[in-house]
Protein backbone atom coordinates (compact mmCIF):
# COMPACT_ATOMS: atom_id res chain seq x y z
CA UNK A 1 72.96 90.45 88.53
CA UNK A 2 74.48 89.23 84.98
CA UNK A 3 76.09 85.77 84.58
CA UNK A 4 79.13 85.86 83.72
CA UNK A 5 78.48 84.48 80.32
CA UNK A 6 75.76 87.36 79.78
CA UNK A 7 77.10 90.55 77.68
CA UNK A 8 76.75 93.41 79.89
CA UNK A 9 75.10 96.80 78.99
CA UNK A 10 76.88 100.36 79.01
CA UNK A 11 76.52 103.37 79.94
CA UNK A 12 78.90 105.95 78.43
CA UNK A 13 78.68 108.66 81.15
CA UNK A 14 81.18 111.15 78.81
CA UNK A 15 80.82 109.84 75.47
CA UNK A 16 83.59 111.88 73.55
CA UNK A 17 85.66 110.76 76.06
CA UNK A 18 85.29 107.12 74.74
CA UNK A 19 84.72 108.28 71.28
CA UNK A 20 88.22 106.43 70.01
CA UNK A 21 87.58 103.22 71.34
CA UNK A 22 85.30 100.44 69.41
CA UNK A 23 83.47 99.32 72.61
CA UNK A 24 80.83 97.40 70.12
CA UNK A 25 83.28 94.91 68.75
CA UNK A 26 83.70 92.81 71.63
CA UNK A 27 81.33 90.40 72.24
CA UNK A 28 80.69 90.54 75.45
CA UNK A 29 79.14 94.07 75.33
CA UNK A 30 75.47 93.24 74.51
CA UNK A 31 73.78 96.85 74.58
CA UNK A 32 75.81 100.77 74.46
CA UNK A 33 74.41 103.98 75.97
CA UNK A 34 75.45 107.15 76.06
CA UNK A 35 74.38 109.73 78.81
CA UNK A 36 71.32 111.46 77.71
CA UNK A 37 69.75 108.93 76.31
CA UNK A 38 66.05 108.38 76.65
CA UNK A 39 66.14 104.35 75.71
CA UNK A 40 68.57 104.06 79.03
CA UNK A 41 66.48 102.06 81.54
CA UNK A 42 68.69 102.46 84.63
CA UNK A 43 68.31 99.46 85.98
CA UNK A 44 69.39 97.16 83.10
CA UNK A 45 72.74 98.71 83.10
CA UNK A 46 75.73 96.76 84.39
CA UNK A 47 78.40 99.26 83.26
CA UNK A 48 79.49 102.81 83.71
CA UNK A 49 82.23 104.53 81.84
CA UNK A 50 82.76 107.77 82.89
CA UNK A 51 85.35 110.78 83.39
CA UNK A 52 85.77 113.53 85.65
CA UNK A 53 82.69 115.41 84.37
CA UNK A 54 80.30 114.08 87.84
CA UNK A 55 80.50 112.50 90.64
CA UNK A 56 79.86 108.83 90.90
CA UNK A 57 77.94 108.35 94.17
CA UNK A 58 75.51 106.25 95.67
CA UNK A 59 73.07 109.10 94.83
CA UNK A 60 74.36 109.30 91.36
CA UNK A 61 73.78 104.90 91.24
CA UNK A 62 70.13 104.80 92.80
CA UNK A 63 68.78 103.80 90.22
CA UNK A 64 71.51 101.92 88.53
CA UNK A 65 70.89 98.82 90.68
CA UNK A 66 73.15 96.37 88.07
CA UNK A 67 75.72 98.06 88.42
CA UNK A 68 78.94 96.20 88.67
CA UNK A 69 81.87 98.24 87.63
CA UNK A 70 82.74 101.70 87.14
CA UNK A 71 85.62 102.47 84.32
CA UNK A 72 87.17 105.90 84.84
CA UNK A 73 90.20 106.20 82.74
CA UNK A 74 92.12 108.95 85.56
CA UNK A 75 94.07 107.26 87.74
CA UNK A 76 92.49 108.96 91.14
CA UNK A 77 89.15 107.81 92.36
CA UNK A 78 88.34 110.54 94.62
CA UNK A 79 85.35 111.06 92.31
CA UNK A 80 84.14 107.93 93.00
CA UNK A 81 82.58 107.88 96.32
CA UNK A 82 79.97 104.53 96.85
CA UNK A 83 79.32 101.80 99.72
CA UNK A 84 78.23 99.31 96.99
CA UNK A 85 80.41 96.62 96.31
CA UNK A 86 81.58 97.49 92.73
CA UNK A 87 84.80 96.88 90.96
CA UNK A 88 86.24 100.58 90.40
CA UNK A 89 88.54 99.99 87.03
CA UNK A 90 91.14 102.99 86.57
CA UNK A 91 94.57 103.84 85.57
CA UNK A 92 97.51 102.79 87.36
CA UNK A 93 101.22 104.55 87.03
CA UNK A 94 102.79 102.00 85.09
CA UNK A 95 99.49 102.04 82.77
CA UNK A 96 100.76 105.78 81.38
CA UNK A 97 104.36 105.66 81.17
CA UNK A 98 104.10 107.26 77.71
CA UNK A 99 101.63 109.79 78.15
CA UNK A 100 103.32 113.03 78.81
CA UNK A 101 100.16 115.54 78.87
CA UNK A 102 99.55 116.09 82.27
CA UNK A 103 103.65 117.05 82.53
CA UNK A 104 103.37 119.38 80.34
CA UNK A 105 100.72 121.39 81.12
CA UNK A 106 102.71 121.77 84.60
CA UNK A 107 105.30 123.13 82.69
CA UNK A 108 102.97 125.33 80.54
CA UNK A 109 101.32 126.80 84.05
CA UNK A 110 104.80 126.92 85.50
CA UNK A 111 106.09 129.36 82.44
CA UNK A 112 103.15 131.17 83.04
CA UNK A 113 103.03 131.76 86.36
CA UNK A 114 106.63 133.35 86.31
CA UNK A 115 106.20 135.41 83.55
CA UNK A 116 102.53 136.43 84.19
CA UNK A 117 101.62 135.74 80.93
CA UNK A 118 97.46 135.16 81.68
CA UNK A 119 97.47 138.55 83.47
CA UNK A 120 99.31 141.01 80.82
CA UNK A 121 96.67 142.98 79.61
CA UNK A 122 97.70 144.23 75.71
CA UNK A 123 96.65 147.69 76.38
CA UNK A 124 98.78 148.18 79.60
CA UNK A 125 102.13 147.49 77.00
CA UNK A 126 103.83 150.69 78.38
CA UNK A 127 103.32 149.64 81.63
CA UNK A 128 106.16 147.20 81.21
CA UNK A 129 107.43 146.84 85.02
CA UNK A 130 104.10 145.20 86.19
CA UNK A 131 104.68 142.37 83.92
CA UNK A 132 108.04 141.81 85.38
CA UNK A 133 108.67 138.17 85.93
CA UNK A 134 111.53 135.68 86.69
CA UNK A 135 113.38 133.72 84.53
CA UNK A 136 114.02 129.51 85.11
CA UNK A 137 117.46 129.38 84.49
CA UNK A 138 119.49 128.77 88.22
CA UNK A 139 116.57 128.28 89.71
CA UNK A 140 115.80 124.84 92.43
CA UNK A 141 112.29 123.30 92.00
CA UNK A 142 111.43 121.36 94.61
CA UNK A 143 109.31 118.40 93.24
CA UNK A 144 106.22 116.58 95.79
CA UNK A 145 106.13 113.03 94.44
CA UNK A 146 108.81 111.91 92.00
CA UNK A 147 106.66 109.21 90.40
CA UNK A 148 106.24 109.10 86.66
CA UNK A 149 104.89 113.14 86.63
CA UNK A 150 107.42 114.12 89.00
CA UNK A 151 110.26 112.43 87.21
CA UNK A 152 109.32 113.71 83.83
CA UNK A 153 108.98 117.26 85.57
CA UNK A 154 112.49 116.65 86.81
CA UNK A 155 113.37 116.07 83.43
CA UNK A 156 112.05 119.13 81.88
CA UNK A 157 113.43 121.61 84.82
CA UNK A 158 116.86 120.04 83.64
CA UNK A 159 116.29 121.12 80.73
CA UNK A 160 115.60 124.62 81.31
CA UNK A 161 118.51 124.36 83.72
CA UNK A 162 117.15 124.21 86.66
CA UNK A 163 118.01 122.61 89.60
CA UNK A 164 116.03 119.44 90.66
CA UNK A 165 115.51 118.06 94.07
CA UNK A 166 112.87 115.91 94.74
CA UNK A 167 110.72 114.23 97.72
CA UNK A 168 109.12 110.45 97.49
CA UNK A 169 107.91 107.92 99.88
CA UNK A 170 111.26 107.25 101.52
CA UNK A 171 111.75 110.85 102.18
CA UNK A 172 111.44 112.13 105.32
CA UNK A 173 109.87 115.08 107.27
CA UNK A 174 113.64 116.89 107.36
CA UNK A 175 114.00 116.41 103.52
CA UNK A 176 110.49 118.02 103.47
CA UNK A 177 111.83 121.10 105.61
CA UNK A 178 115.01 121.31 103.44
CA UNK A 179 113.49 121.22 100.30
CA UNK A 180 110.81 123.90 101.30
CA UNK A 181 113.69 126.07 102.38
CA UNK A 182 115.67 125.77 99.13
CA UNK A 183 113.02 125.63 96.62
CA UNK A 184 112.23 128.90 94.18
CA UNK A 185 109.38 126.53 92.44
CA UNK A 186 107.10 123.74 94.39
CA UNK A 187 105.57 121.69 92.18
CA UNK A 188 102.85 119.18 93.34
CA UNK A 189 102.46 115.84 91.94
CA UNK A 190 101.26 113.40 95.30
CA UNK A 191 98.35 111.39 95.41
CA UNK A 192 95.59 112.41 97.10
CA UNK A 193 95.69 109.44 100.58
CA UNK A 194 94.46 110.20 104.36
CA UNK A 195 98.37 110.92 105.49
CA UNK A 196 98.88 113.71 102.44
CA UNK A 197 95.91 115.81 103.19
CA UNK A 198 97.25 119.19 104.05
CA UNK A 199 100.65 118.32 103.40
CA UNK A 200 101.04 121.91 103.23
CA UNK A 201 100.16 123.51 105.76
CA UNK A 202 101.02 126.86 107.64
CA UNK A 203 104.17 125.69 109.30
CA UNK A 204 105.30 124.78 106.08
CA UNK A 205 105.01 128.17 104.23
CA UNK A 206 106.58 129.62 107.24
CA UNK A 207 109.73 127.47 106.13
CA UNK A 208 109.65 128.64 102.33
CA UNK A 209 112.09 131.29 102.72
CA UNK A 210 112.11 132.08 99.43
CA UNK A 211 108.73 133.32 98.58
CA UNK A 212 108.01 130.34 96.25
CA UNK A 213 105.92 130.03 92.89
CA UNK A 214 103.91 127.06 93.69
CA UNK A 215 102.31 124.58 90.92
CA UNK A 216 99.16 122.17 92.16
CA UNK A 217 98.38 120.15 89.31
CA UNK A 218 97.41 116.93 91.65
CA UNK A 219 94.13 117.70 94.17
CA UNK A 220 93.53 120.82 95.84
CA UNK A 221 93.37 119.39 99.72
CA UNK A 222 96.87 118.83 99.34
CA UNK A 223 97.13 122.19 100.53
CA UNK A 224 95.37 123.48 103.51
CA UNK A 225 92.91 126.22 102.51
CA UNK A 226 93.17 128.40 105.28
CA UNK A 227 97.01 128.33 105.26
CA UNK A 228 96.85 129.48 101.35
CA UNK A 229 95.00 132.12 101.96
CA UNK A 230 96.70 133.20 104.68
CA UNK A 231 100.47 132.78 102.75
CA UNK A 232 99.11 134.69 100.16
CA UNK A 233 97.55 137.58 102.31
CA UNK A 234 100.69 137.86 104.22
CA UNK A 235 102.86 137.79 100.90
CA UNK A 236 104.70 134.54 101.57
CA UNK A 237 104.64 132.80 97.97
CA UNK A 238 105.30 135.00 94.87
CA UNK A 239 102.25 132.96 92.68
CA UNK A 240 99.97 130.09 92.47
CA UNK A 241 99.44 127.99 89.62
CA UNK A 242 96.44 124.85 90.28
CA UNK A 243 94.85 122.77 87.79
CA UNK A 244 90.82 123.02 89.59
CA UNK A 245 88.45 125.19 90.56
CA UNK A 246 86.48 123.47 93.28
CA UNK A 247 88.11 123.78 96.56
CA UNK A 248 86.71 121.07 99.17
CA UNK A 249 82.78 121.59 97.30
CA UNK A 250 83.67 125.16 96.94
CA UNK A 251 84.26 127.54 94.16
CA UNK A 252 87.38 129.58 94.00
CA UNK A 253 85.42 132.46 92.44
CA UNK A 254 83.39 132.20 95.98
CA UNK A 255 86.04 131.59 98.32
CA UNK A 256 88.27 134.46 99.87
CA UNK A 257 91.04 133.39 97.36
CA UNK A 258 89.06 135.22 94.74
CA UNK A 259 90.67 138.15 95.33
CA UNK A 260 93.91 136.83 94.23
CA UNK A 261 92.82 135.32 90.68
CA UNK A 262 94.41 137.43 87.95
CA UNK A 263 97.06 138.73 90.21
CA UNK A 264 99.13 135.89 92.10
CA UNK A 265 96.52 132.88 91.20
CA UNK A 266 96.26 131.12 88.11
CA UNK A 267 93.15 128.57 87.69
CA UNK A 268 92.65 125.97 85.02
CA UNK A 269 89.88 124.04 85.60
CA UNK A 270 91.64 120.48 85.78
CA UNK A 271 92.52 120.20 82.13
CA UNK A 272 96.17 119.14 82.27
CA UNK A 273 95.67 115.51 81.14
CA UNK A 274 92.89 116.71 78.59
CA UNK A 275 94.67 116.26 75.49
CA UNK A 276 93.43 114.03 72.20
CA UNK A 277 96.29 112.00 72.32
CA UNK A 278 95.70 111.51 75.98
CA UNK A 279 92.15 110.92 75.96
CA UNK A 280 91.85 108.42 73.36
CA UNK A 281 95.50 106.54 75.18
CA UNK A 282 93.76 106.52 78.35
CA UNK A 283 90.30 105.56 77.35
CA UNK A 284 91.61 102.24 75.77
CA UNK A 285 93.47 101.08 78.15
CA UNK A 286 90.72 101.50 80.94
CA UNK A 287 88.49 99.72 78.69
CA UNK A 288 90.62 96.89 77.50
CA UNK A 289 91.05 96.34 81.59
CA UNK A 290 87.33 96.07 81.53
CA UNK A 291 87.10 93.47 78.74
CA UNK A 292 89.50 91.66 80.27
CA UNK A 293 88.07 91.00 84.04
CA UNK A 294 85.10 90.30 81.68
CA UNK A 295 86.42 87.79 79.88
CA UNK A 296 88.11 86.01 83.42
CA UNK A 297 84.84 86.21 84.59
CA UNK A 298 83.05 83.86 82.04
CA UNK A 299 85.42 81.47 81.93
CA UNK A 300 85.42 80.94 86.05
């Protein structure tokens, strides 16, 4: 392992990820890599920057045996899955305040979803009753996790005149029920922990009485599988709107949900923070974290 007064070596894992950010003028970087490239000698490096392109396993590090800390400028980890003892660098809420991207492309999949527009097919135009949708105004969204997305969601619903009503860590499991039963929208926005896996789950479409649109742009095992497929073979949401493809190492297109894709399910495949002015935000501050644990470390 590096001293702490020796500048480490990168690897970029996504390079135009941390195309905006001048790693080489700090001078305790000694050596930059990007993935791909066939001067890396694995074992040499002592840093990995990376996205949510792979996943960053003890497979993925065998030969990486330097490795010290991985930067990842999202603020889950869930791709990050090692028994080493590495420092995991990575976004925190209060790192983002002003980045608005991921927000907004709920809102984008939430006017979407209601007014079908991925589904109208230009040549169908006189078939104007299948493209039928709803409009916002009057409507409640219920909003899962009022932290900075679910606030600025809140936000934007006001806006379009909606009605807001929102559940957080204080709530409890009969604000849950009551906001399922009221709700015309669900939006998602929870972090992915042991006690909010399947925090939807077939009791709780049971309680949407009012055949919901529902928006996941958090992480898909928020929401029970076999419930979703079963709500939306039984008719008991109106559409579904989620930000990934992969559902628990499977893909959608091969899962019985694919039956639904075009008609009630919209896919995007987890794009809603992948924006320029995001990207090149995010990367910096990740890696100015990293500098700075670096520069703790050589003067202890």
């Amino acid at each position: 392992m590096n001293s702490h007064n020796t500048p480490i070596n990168i690897l970029i894992n996504e390079p135009d990820i941390y195309s905006e950010v001048n790693i080489r003028q700090y001078s305790c970087v000694n050596s930059i890599y990007s993935s791909g490239d066939k001067a890396i000698d694995p074992s040499q490096i002592d840093a990995i920057l990376t996205g949510l392109k792979d996943v960053i396993d003890d497979d993925f590090l065998r030969a990486f045996s330097r490795v010290k800390y991985i930067v990842s400028n999202t603020t889950g980890t869930d791709h990050i899955k090692t028994s080493r003892d590495i420092t995991v660098i990575h976004l925190k809420p209060g790192d983002i305040e002003q980045v608005s991207a991921t927000a907004e492309f709920t809102l984008a999949l939430l006017l979407s979803i209601v007014r079908k527009i991925p589904f109208i097919d230009p040549e169908r135009v006189s078939d104007r009753e299948i493209y039928r949708g709803v409009q916002l105004r009057g409507k409640t969204i219920g909003i899962f996790g009022m932290g900075r997305l679910g606030k600025k969601m809140a936000r934007y619903a006001e806006a379009l005149e909606m009605k807001a009503i929102g559940y957080d860590r204080r709530s409890t499991i009969e604000d849950k029920i009551r906001i399922l039963e009221a709700s015309d929208i669900i939006s998602i926005h929870l972090p992915l922990k042991e006690d909010t896996v399947d925090f939807i789950n077939f009791n709780d479409f049971e309680i949407m009485k009012r055949r919901p649109f529902i928006i996941n742009t958090s992480r898909p095992q928020l929401i029970n599988k076999a419930a979703l497929i079963s709500a939306l073979d039984n008719n008991l949401i109106s559409g579904l709107a989620m930000d990934f493809i992969n559902y628990d190492g499977t893909h959608l297109w091969d899962s019985e949900l694919k039956k639904y894709i075009g008609e009630r399910l919209l896919l995007t495949p987890h794009i809603a923070g992948n924006t320029y002015e995001s990207i090149a935000y995010t990367s910096g501050v990740v890696v100015n974290k990293l500098i700075s644990i670096l520069s703790e470390e050589s003067h202890q």
